[in-house]
Protein backbone atom coordinates (compact mmCIF):
# COMPACT_ATOMS: atom_id res chain seq x y z
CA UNK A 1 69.40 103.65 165.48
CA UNK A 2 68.66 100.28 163.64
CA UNK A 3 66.10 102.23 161.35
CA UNK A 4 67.60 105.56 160.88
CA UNK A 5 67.09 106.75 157.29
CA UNK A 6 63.70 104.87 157.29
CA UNK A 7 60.45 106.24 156.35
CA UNK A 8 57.04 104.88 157.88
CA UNK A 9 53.83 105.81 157.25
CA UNK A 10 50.86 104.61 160.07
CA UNK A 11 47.35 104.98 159.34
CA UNK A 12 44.77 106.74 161.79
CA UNK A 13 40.99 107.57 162.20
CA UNK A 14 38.56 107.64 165.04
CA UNK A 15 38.43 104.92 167.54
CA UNK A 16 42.03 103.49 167.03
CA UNK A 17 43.25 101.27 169.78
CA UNK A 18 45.74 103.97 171.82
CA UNK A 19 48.41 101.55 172.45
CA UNK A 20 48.21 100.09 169.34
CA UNK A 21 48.92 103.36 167.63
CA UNK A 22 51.46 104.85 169.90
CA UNK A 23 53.73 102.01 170.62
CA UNK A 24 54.77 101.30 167.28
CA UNK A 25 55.32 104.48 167.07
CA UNK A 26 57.42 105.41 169.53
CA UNK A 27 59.48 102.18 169.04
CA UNK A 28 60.02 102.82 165.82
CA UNK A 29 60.84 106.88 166.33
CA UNK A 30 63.38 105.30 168.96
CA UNK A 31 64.94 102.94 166.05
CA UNK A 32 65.64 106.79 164.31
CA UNK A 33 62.71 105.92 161.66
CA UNK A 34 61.11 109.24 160.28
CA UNK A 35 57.24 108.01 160.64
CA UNK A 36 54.34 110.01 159.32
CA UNK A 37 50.56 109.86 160.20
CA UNK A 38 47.82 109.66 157.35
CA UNK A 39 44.41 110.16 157.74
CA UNK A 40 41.06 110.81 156.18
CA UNK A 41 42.54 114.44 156.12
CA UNK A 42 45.44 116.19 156.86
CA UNK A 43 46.32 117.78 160.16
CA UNK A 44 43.30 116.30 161.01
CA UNK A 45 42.53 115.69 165.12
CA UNK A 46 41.53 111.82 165.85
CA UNK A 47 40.42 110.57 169.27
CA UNK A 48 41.47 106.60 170.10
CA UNK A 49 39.14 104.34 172.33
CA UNK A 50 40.20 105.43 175.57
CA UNK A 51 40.76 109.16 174.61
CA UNK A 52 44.29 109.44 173.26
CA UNK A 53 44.54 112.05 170.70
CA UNK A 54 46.68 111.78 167.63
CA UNK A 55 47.00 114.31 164.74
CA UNK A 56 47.35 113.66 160.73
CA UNK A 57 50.23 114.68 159.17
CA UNK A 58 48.95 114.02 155.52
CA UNK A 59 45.14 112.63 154.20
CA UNK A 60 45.16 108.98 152.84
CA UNK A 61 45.61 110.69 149.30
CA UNK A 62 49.04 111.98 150.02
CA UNK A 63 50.51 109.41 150.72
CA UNK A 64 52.85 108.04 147.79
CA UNK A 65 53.73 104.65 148.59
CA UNK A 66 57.04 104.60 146.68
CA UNK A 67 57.70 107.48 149.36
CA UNK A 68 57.77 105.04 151.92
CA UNK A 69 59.44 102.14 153.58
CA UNK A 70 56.97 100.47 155.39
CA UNK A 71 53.55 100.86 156.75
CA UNK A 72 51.50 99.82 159.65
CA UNK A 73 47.73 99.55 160.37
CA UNK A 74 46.66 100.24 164.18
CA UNK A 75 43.53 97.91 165.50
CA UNK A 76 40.39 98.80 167.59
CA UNK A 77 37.40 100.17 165.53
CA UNK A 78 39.03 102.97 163.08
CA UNK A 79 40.16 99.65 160.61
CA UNK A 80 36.60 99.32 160.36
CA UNK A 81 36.47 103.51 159.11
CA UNK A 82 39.71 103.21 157.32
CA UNK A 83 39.19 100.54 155.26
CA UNK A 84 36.61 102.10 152.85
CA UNK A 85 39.01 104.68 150.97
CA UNK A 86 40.01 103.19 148.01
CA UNK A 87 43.13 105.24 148.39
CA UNK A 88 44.04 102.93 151.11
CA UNK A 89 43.57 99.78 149.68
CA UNK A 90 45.53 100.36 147.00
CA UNK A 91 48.48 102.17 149.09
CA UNK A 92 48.27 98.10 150.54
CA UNK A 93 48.38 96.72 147.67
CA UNK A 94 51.21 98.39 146.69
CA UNK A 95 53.11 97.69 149.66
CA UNK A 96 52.43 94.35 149.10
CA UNK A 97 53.10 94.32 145.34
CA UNK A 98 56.73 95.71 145.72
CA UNK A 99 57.15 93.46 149.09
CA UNK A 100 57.89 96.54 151.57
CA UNK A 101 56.36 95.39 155.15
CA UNK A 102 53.43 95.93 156.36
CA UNK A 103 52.33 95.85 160.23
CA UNK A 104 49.02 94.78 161.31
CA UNK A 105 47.24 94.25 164.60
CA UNK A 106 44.50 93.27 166.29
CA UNK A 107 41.20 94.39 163.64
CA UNK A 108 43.74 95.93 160.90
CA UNK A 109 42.94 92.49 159.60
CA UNK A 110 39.97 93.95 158.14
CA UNK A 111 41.75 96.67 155.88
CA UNK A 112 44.30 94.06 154.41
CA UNK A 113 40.88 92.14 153.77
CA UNK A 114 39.70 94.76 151.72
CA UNK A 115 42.67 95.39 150.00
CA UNK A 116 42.65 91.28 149.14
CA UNK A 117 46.23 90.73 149.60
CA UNK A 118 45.60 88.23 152.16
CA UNK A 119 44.92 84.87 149.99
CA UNK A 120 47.85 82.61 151.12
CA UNK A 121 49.35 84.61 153.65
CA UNK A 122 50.24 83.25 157.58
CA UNK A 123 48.53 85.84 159.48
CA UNK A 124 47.19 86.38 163.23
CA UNK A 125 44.71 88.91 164.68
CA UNK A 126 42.53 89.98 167.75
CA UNK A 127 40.33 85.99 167.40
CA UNK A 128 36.99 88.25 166.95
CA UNK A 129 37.94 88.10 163.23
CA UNK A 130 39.59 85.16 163.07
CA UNK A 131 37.03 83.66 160.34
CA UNK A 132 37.21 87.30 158.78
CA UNK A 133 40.49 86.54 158.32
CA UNK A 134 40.01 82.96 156.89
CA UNK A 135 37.69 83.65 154.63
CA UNK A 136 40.20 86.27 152.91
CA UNK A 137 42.00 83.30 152.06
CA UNK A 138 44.70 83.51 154.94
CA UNK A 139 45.52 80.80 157.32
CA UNK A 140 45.03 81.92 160.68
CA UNK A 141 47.80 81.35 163.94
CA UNK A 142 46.78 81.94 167.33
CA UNK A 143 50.13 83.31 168.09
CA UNK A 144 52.09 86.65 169.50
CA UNK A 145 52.95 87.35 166.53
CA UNK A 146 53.19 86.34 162.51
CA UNK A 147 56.11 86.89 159.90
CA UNK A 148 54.79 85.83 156.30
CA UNK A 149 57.53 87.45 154.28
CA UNK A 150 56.70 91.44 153.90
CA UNK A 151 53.56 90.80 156.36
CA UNK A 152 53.66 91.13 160.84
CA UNK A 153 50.94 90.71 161.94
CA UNK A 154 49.59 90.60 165.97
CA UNK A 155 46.57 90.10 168.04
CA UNK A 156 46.68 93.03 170.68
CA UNK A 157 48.25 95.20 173.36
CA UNK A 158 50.16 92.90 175.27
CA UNK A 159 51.78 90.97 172.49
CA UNK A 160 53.18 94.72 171.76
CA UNK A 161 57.22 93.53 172.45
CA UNK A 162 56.78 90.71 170.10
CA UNK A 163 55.25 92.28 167.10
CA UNK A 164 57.91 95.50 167.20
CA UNK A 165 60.38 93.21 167.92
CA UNK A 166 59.87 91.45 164.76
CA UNK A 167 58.61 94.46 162.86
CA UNK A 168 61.82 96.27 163.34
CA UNK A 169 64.16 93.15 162.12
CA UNK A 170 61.83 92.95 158.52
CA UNK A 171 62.59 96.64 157.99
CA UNK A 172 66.15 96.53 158.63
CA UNK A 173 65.75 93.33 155.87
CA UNK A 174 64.37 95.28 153.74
């Protein structure tokens, strides 16, 4: 129970990546981590990619982020959804401001983007944004997996292990 006492808050809407989701998750539910699920709105019902459901705890505008430990953004399309609340972007930008990680896979590139707290940063991400990701001002690693600091980031499903794995160890840092 590496993370017990822990709150995490994971972002969801439409068209997440299933795995991508739910594995961080779980892992981090197995670590003892309490982690909530924030959406456009709360108790809301949202369908991933291949037809894995997941349900909102809280909307976007709940979410305090001094109420929370870390965060994580899921890939596939809903980063694309997600990123336009301006409640979410500056829920990042807090994280980032006060240095509490955040997770990001695969497309979440995109809502960091947004948020512009990538300038600097060591990052990866699915290579379709690659140049997305650039262009924020990040330099881009085709790699497993990332650590700049408070920021994980990971390119997709099957480097899974190796972005939890390392997730998990900034918590406990933090």
């Amino acid at each position: 129970m590496r993370l017990k006492g822990k709150k995490i808050v994971s972002l969801v809407h439409h068209d997440f990546e299933d795995l991508e989701l739910w594995y961080p998750i779980l892992r981090l539910r197995e670590e003892g981590a309490v982690v909530d699920l924030a959406g456009e709105k709360a108790e809301e019902g949202y369908i991933g990619k291949y037809g894995v459901p997941a349900k909102s705890d809280y909307s976007y505008s709940d979410i305090k982020g001094e109420e929370y430990d870390a965060i994580l953004v899921p890939g596939g399309w809903a980063p694309d959804k997600i990123r336009r609340f301006p409640e979410v972007l500056s829920l990042l930008q807090h994280f980032e401001e006060n240095k509490k990680p955040i997770g990001q896979i695969c497309h979440a590139g995109w809502v960091l983007i947004s948020a512009k707290i990538l300038q600097g940063k060591k990052v990866t991400s699915t290579p379709g944004i690659r140049d997305d990701m650039e262009n924020a001002g990040a330099t881009w690693y085709d790699e497993p997996v990332v650590v700049d600091g408070n920021l994980v980031s990971s390119r997709r499903p099957p480097d899974l292990p190796d972005y939890m794995r390392e997730f998990v160890k900034v918590i406990e840092q933090k």
